[in-house]
Protein backbone atom coordinates (compact mmCIF):
# COMPACT_ATOMS: atom_id res chain seq x y z
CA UNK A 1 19.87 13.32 -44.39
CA UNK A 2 21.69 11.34 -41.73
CA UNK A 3 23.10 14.95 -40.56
CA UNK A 4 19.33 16.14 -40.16
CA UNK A 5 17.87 12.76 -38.32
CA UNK A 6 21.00 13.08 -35.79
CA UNK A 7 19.80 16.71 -35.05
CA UNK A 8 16.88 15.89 -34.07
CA UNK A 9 17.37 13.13 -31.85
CA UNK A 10 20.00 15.31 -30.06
CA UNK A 11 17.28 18.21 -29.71
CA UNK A 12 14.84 15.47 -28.43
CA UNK A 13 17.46 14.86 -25.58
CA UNK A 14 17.79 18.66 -24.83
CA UNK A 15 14.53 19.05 -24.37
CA UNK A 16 13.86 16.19 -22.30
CA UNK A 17 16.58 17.01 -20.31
CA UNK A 18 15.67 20.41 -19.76
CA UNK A 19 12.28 19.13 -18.56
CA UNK A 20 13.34 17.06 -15.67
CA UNK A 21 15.51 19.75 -14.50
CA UNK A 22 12.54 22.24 -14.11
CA UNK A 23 10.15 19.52 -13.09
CA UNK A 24 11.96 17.43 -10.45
CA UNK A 25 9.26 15.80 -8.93
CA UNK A 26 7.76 14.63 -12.49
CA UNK A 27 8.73 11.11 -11.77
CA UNK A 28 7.95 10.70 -8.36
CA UNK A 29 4.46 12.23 -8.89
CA UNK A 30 3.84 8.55 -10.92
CA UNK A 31 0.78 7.08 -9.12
CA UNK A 32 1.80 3.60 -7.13
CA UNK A 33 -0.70 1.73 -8.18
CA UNK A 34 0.96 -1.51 -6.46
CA UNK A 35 0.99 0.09 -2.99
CA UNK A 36 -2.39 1.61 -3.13
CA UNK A 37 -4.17 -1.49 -4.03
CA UNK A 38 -1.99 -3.34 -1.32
CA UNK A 39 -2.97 -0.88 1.90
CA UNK A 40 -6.82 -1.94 1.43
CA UNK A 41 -6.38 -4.80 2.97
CA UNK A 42 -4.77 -3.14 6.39
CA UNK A 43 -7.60 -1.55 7.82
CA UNK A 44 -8.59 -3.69 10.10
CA UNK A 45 -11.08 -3.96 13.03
CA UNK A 46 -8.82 -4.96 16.01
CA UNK A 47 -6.05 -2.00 14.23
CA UNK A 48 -3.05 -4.72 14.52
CA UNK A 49 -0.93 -4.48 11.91
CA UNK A 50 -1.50 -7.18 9.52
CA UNK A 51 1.89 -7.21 6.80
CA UNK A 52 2.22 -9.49 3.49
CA UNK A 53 0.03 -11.98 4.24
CA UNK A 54 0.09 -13.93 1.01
CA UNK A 55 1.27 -17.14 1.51
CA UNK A 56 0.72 -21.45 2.45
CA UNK A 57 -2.18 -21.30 4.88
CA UNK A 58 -3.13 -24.92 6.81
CA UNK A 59 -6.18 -25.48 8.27
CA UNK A 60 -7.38 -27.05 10.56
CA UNK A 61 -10.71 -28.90 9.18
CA UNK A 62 -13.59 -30.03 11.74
CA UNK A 63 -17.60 -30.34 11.66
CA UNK A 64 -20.78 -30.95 14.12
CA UNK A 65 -24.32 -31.47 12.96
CA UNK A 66 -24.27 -27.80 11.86
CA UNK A 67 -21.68 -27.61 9.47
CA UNK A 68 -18.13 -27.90 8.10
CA UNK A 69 -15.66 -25.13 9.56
CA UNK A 70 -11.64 -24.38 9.27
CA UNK A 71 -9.57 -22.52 11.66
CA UNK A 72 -6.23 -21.10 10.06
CA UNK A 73 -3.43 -22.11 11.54
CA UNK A 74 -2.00 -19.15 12.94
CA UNK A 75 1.83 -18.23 14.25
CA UNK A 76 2.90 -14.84 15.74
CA UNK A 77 4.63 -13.84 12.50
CA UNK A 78 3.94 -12.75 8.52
CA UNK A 79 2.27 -13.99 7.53
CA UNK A 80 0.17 -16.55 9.28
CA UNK A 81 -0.47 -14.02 12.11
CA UNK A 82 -4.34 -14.02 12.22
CA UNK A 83 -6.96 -16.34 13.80
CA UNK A 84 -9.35 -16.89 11.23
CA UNK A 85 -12.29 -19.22 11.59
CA UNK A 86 -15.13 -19.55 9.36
CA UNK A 87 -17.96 -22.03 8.06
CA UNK A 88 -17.21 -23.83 4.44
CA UNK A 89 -18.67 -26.33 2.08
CA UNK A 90 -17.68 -28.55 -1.07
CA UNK A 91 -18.93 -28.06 -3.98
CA UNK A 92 -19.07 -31.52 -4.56
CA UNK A 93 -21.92 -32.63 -2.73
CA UNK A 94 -21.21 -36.15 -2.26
CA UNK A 95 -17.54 -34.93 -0.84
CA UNK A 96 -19.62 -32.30 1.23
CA UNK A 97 -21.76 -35.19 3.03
CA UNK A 98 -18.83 -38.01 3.21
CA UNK A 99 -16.40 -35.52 4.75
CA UNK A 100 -19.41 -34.14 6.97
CA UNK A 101 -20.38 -37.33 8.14
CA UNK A 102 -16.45 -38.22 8.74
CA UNK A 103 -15.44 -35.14 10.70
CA UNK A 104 -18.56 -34.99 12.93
CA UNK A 105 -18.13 -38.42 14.42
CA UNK A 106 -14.53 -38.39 15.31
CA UNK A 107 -12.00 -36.25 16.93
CA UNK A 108 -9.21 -37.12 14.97
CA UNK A 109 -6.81 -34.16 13.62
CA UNK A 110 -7.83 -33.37 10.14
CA UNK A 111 -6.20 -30.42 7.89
CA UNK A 112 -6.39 -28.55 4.87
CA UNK A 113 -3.54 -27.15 2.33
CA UNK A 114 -5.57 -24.49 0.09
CA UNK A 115 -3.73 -23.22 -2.82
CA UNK A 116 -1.65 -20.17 -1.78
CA UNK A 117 -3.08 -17.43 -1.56
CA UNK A 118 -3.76 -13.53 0.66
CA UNK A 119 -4.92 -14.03 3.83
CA UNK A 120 -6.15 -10.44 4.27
CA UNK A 121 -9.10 -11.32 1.77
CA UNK A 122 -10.80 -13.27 4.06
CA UNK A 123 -11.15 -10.06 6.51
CA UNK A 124 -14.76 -8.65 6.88
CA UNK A 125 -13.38 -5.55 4.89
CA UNK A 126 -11.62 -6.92 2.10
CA UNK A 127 -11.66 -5.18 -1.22
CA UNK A 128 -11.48 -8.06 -3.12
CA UNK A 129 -12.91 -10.77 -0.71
CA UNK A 130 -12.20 -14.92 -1.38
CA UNK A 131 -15.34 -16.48 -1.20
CA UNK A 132 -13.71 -20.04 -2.91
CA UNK A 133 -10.56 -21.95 -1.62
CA UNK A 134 -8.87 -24.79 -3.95
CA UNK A 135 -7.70 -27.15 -1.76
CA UNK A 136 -6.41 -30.95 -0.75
CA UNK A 137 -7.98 -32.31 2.40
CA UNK A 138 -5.65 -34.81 4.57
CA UNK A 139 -6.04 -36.81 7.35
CA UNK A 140 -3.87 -35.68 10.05
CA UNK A 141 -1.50 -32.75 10.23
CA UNK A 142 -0.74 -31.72 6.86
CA UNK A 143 3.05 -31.01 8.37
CA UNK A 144 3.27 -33.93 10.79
CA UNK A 145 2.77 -36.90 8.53
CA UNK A 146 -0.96 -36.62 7.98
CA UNK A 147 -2.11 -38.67 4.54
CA UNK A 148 -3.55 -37.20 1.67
CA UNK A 149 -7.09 -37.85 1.28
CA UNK A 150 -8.36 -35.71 -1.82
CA UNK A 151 -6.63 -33.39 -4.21
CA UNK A 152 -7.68 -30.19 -5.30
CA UNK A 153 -11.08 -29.86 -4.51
CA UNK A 154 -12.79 -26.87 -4.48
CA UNK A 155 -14.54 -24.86 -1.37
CA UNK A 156 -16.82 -22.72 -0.57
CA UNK A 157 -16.33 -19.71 2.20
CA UNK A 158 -20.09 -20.36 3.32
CA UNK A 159 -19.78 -17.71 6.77
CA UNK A 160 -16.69 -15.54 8.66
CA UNK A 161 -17.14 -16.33 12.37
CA UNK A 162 -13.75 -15.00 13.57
CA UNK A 163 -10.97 -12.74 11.99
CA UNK A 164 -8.49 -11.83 15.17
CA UNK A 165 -5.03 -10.29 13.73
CA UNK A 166 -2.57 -11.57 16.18
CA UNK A 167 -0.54 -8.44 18.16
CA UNK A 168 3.04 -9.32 17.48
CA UNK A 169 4.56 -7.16 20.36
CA UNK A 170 6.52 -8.85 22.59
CA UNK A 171 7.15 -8.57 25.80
CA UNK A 172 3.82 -8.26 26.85
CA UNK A 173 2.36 -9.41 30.49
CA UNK A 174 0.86 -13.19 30.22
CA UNK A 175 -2.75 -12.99 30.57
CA UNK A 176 -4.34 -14.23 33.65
CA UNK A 177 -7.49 -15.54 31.73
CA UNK A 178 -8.01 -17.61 28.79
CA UNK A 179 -11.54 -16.87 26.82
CA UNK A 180 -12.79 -19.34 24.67
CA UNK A 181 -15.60 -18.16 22.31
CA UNK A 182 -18.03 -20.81 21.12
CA UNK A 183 -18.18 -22.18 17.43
CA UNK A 184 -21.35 -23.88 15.71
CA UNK A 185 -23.53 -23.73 19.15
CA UNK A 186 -27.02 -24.15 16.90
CA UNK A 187 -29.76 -25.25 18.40
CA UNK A 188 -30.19 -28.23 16.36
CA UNK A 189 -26.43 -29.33 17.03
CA UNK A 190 -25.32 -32.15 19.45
CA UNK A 191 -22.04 -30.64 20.13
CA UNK A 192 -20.37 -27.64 19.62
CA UNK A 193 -16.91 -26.47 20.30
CA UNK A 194 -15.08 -23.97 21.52
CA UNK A 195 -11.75 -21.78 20.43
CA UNK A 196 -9.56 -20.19 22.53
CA UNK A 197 -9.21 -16.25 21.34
CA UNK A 198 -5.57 -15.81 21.24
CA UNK A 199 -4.17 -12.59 22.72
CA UNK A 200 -0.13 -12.21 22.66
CA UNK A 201 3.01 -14.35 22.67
CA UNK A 202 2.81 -16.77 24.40
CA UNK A 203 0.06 -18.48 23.53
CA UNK A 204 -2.06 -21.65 22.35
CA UNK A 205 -3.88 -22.33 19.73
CA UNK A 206 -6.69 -24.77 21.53
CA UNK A 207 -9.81 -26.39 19.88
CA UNK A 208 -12.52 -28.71 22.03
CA UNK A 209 -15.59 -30.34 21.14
CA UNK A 210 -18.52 -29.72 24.15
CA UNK A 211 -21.54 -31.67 24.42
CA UNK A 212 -24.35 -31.33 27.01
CA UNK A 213 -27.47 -32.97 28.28
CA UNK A 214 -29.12 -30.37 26.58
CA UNK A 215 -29.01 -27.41 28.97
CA UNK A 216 -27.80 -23.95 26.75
CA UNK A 217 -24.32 -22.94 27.45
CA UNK A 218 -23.08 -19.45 26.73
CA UNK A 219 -21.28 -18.21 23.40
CA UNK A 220 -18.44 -17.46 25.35
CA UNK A 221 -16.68 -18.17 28.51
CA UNK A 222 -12.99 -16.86 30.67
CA UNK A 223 -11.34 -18.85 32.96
CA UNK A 224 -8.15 -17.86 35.65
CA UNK A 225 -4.91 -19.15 34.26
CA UNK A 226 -2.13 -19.82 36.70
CA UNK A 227 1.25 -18.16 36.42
CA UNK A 228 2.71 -21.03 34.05
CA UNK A 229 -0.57 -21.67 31.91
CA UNK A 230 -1.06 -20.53 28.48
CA UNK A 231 -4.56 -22.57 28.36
CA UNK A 232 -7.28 -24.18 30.49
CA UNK A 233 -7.17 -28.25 30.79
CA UNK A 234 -10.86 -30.25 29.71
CA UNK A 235 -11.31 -30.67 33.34
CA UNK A 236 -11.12 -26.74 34.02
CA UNK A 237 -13.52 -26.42 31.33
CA UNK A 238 -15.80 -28.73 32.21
CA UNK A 239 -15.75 -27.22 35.70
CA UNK A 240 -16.62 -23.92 34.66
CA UNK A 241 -19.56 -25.33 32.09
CA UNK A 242 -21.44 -27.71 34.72
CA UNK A 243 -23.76 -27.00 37.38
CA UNK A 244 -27.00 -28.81 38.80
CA UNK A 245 -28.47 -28.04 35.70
CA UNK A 246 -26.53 -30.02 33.14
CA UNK A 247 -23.68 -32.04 32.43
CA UNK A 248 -21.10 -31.17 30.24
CA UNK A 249 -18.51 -33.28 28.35
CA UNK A 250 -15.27 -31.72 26.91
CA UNK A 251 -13.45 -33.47 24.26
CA UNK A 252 -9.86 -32.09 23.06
CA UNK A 253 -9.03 -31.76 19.18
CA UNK A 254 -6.14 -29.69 18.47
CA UNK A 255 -3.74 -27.95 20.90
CA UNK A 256 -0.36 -26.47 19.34
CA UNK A 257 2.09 -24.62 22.01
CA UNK A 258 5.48 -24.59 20.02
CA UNK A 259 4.14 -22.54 16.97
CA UNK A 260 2.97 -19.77 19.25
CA UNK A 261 5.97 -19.51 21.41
């Protein structure tokens, strides 16, 4: 009996043997399930490249009389290397109007730290889009000694206003214009702000709060950068807003330089 079993795990053998050696490509024929699922989230709009992009993403948390919003903080490397913007609320509604109320009357620095998670499901295109973030909400730079303020609180992704994948060639020329592209301008708001888009390394990653005497300013705006500049001041802003129609005031919120070197 022992005799027979061994024969016929040594035929077994044999014949599986045989069959890889006729059939060399029987293993690498396995679908890659992994990869597939994985390259979904690369077609993008703008066509940059956009690698692993799960990861820790801060935010940078701010509001008007229109809404809450968050602007990822970007770098020009995997896999923070996409400006993302977009509208969001708390679930909890009394955290949704204290932090609303908070936000929209100062223009203090105030982040987010959402649990980590893949970037490239926040694109327009995403296969398996995030529409919830669970999150803690600090006041101040979540990196630079900002102070806790609420702990895993959940939000929702309420409206995508800008998904830019940052080109990561280097090398390139230095733009000789910054364009900023307006965020929250609704009628009904007192203020609105705008972002600069961010092109190549170098670059800055620039946030300002603009209010008016009323007069409608446009959704977006590009303004002549010297040789050295890698952003337009408040007063070059405000300069390219105002005319005898209105007045314009420009408030700064966030600049970073160093991360986008």
């Amino acid at each position: 009996m022992p005799r027979t079993s061994t024969q016929i795990v040594l035929n077994l053998i044999a014949t599986l043997v045989i069959y890889l050696a006729t059939n060399p490509l029987a293993l690498a024929n396995e679908p890659q399930h992994s990869h597939q699922q994985h390259s979904q989230h690369q077609h993008l709009e703008n066509k940059h490249e956009m690698p692993t992009s799960m990861g820790l993403h801060g935010m940078l948390l701010f509001a008007n009389d229109a809404g809450i919003y968050a602007s990822h903080l970007p770098m020009f490397h995997a896999p923070h290397n996409a400006q993302v913007v977009f509208k969001l609320s708390f679930t909890d509604n009394g955290l949704n109007q204290q932090l609303h109320k908070q936000l929209a009357q100062t223009n203090q620095v105030w982040t987010i730290v959402p649990q980590k998670f893949d970037l490239a499901r926040l694109t327009p295109n995403s296969a398996e889009p995030m529409t919830q973030l669970t999150l803690d909400v600090v006041q101040g730079h979540f990196e630079r000694g900002g102070n806790k303020q609420h702990s895993q609180v959940t939000a929702t992704i309420d409206n995508m206003l800008l998904f830019n994948v940052l080109d990561m060639t280097q090398g390139k020329p230095k733009p000789t214009r910054a364009n900023y592209i307006a965020i929250g301008n609704n009628a009904d708001a007192s203020s609105f702000f705008y972002i600069k888009h961010l092109q190549s390394r170098p670059d800055a990653d620039q946030l300002v709060r603009v209010s008016s005497n009323g007069a409608e300013l446009p959704a977006k705006i590009s303004i002549n950068l010297s040789k050295e500049q890698l952003h337009a001041s408040a007063e070059e802003l405000q300069q390219a807003l105002t005319n005898t129609n209105n007045t314009v005031n420009i408030e700064p919120i966030y600049l970073e330089l160093n991360e986008l070197r």
